[in-house]
Protein backbone atom coordinates (compact mmCIF):
# COMPACT_ATOMS: atom_id res chain seq x y z
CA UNK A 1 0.00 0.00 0.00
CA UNK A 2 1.86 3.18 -0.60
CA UNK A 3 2.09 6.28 1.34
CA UNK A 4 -0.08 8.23 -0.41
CA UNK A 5 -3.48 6.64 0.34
CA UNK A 6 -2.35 6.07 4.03
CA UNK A 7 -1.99 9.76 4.22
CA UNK A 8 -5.37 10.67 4.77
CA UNK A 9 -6.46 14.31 6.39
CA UNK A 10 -8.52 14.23 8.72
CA UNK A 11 -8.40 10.53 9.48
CA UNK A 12 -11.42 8.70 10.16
CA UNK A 13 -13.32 8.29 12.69
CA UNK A 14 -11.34 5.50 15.44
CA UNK A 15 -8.75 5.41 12.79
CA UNK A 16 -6.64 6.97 15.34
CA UNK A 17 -7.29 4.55 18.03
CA UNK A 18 -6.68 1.94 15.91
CA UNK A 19 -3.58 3.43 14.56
CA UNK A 20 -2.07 3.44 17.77
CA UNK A 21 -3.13 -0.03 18.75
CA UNK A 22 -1.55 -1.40 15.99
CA UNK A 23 1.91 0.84 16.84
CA UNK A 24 1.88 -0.13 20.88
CA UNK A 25 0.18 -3.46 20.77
CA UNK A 26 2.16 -6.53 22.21
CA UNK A 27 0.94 -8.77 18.99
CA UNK A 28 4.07 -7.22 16.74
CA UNK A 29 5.94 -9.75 19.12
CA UNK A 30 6.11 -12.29 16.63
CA UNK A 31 7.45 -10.58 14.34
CA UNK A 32 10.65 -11.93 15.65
CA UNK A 33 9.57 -14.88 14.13
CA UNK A 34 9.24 -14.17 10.54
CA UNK A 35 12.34 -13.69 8.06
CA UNK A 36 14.25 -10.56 7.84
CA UNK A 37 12.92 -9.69 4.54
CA UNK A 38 9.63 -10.04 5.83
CA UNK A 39 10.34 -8.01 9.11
CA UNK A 40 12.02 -5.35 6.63
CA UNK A 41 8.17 -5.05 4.90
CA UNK A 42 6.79 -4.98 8.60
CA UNK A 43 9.11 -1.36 9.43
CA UNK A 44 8.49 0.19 6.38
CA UNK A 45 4.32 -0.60 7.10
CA UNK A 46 4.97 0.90 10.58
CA UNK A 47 6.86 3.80 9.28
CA UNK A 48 3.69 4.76 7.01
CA UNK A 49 0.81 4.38 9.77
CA UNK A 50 3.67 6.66 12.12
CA UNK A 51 3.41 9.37 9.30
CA UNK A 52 -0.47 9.47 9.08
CA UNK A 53 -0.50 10.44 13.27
CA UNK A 54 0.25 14.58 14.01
CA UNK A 55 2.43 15.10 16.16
CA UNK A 56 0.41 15.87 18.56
CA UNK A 57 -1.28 11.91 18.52
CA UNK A 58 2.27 10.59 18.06
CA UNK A 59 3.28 12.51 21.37
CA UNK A 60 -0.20 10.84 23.12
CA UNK A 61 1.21 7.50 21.97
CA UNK A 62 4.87 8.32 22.97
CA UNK A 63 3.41 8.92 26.21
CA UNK A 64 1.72 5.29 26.66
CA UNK A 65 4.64 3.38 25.53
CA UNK A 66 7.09 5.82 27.97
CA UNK A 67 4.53 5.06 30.89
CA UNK A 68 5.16 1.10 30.13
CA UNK A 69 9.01 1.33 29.59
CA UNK A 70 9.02 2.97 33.07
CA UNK A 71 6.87 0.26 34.53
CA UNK A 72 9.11 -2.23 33.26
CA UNK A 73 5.67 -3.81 31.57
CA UNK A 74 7.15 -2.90 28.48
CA UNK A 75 8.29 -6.13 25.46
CA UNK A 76 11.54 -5.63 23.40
CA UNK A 77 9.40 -4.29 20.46
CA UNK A 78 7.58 -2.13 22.20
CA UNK A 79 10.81 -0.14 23.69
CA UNK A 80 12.24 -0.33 20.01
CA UNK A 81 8.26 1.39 18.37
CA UNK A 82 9.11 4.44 20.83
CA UNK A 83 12.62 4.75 20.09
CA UNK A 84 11.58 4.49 16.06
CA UNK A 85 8.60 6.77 17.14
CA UNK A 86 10.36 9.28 18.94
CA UNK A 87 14.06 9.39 17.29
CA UNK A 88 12.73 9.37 13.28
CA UNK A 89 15.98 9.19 10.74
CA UNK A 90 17.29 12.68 9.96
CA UNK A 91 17.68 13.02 6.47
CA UNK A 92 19.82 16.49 6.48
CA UNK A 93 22.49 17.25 8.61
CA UNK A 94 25.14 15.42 10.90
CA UNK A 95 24.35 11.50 11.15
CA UNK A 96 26.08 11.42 14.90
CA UNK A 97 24.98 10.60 17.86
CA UNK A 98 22.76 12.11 19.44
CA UNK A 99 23.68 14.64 22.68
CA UNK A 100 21.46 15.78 25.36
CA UNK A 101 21.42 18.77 24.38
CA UNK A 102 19.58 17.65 21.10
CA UNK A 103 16.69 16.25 22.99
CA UNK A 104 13.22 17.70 23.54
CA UNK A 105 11.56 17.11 26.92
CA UNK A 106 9.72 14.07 25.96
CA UNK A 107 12.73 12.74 23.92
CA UNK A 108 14.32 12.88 27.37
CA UNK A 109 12.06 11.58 29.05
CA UNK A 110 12.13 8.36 26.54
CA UNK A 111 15.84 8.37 26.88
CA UNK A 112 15.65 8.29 30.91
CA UNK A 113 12.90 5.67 30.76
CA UNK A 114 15.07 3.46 28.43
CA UNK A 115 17.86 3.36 30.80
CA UNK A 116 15.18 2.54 33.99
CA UNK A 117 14.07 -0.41 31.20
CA UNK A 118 17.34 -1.60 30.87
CA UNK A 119 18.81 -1.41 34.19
CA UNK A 120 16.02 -3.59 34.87
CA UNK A 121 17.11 -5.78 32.10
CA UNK A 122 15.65 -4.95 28.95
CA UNK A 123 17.35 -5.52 26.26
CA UNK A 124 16.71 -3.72 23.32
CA UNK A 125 17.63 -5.46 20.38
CA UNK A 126 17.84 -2.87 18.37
CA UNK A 127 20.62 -2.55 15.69
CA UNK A 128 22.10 1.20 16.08
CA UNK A 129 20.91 2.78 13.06
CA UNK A 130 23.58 6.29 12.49
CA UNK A 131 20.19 8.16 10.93
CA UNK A 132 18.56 8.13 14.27
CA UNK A 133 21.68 8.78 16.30
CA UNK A 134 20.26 6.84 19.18
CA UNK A 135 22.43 4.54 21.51
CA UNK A 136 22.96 0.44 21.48
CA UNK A 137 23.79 0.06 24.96
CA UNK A 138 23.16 1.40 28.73
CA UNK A 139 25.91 3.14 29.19
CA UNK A 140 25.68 5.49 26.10
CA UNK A 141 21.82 5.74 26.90
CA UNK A 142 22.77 6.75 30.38
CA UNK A 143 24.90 9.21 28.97
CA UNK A 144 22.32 10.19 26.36
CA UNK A 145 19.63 10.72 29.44
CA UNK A 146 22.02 12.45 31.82
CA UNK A 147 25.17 13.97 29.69
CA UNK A 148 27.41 12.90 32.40
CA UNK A 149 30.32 10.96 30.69
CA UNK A 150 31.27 7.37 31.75
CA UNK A 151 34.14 6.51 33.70
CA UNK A 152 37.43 6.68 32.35
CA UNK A 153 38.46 3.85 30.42
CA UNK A 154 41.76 1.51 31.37
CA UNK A 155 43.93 2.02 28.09
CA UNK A 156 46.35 -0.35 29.14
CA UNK A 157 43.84 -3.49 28.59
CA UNK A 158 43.60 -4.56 25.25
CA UNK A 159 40.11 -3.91 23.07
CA UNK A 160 38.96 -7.56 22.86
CA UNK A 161 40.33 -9.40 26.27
CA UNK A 162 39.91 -13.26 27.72
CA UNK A 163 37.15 -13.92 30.23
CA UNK A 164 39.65 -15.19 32.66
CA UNK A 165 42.52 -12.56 31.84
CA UNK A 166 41.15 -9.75 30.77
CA UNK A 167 44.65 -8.28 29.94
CA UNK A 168 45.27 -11.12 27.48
CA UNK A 169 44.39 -9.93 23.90
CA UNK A 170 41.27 -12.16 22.27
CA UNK A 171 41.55 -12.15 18.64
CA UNK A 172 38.18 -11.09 17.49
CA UNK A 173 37.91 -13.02 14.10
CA UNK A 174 37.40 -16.06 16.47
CA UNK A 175 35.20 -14.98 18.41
CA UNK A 176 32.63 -17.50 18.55
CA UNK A 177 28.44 -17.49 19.79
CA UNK A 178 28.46 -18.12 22.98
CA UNK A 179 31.98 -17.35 23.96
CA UNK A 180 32.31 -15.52 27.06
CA UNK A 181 34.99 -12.03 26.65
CA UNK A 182 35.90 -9.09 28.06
CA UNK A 183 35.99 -5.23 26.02
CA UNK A 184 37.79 -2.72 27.30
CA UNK A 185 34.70 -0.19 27.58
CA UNK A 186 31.91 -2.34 27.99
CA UNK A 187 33.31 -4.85 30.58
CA UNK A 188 32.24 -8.62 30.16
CA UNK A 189 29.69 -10.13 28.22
CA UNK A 190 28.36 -13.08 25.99
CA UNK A 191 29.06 -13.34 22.27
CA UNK A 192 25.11 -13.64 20.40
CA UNK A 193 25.76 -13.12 16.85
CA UNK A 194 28.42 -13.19 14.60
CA UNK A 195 28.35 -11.44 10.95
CA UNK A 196 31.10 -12.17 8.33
CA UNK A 197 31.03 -10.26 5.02
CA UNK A 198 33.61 -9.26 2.36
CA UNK A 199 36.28 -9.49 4.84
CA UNK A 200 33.96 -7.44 7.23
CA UNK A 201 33.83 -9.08 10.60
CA UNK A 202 30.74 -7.83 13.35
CA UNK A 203 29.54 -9.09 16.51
CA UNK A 204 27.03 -8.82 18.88
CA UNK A 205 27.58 -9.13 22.47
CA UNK A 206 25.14 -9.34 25.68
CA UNK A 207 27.02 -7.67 27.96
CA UNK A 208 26.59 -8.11 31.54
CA UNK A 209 25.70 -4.13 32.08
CA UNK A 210 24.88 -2.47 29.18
CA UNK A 211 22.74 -5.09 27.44
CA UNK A 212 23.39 -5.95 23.69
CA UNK A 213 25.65 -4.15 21.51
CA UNK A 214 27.16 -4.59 17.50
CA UNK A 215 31.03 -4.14 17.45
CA UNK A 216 32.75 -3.77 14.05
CA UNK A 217 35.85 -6.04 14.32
CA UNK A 218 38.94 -6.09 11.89
């Protein structure tokens, strides 16, 4: 269906309602399920019905999915529909991350609810898209929701380190799923996925803090 006769003004009667069932409701669960090219359809459907809401609806909805992220009530795909709702890809400008001073208030608020979620342990698994400039981890969404920098980091230990000697270098081409390591920044965690592509090596680890994260290896 394309964009064009989604975009209806004004919508219908309870087509807001059911709009914003559709974009909070715990049934997108199995999504998980289906195959990534499927899933891929599934966004770009979600990304339409988000563009027929104003903002003013999409804020109303922000503010339902925030309340249940702060509950902890809150599945994996519903934390990921209000950081897709809330943190849209910028198509002009820098493609950073973003800093606290970017937010507005309810973007804030999202942010300091998604660190509550994942302290909690949530985990997001959400692949950090540059567009949206949001975090992949707790301790850059702590720093997102607070500005207050992390800890410094021990130079002297190398990047990718063994579980039982962290200052022992861990080549990361082997890395295999479900190999325990230690990273310099992020501290220790569990290897989940591996991808390996024209000599392109990334994982993604579960650490034992800041949740799931994708690390570009050489």
């Amino acid at each position: 269906m394309g964009s064009d006769r989604l975009k209806l003004r004004p919508l219908p009667p309870g087509a807001r309602e059911a709009i914003g069932e559709t974009l909070s409701g715990k049934e997108s669960e199995d999504f998980r399920k289906l195959p990534w090219d499927a899933t891929n359809s599934t966004d770009n459907y979600e990304a339409e019905l988000r563009s027929c809401l104003s903002k003013h609806d999409r804020n109303t909805l922000a503010e339902s999915l925030i309340a249940r992220v702060e509950a902890g009530s809150a599945r994996e795909t519903q934390a990921e529909k209000l950081v897709k709702l809330l943190f849209p890809p910028r198509r002009k400008g820098p493609s950073g991350r973003l800093t606290t001073q970017d937010l507005s208030p309810i973007q804030a608020r999202a942010a300091s609810a998604m660190v509550r979620w994942m302290e909690g342990g949530g985990r997001p698994w959400i692949l950090f898209e540059p567009a949206r400039g949001v975090p992949d981890n707790l301790r850059e969404w702590r720093t997102l929701a607070t500005g207050r920098e992390p800890p410094p980091i021990d130079m002297s230990l190398p990047m990718f380190g063994h579980a039982e000697d962290p200052k022992k270098p861990l080549r990361p081409n082997r890395l295999k799923v479900g190999q325990r390591m230690h990273h310099r920044q992020l501290g220790y965690g569990v290897v989940v996925r591996i991808t390996r592509e024209k000599g392109k090596t990334e994982v993604c680890v579960d650490f034992d803090e800041d949740g799931p994260s994708w690390l570009a290896c050489r």
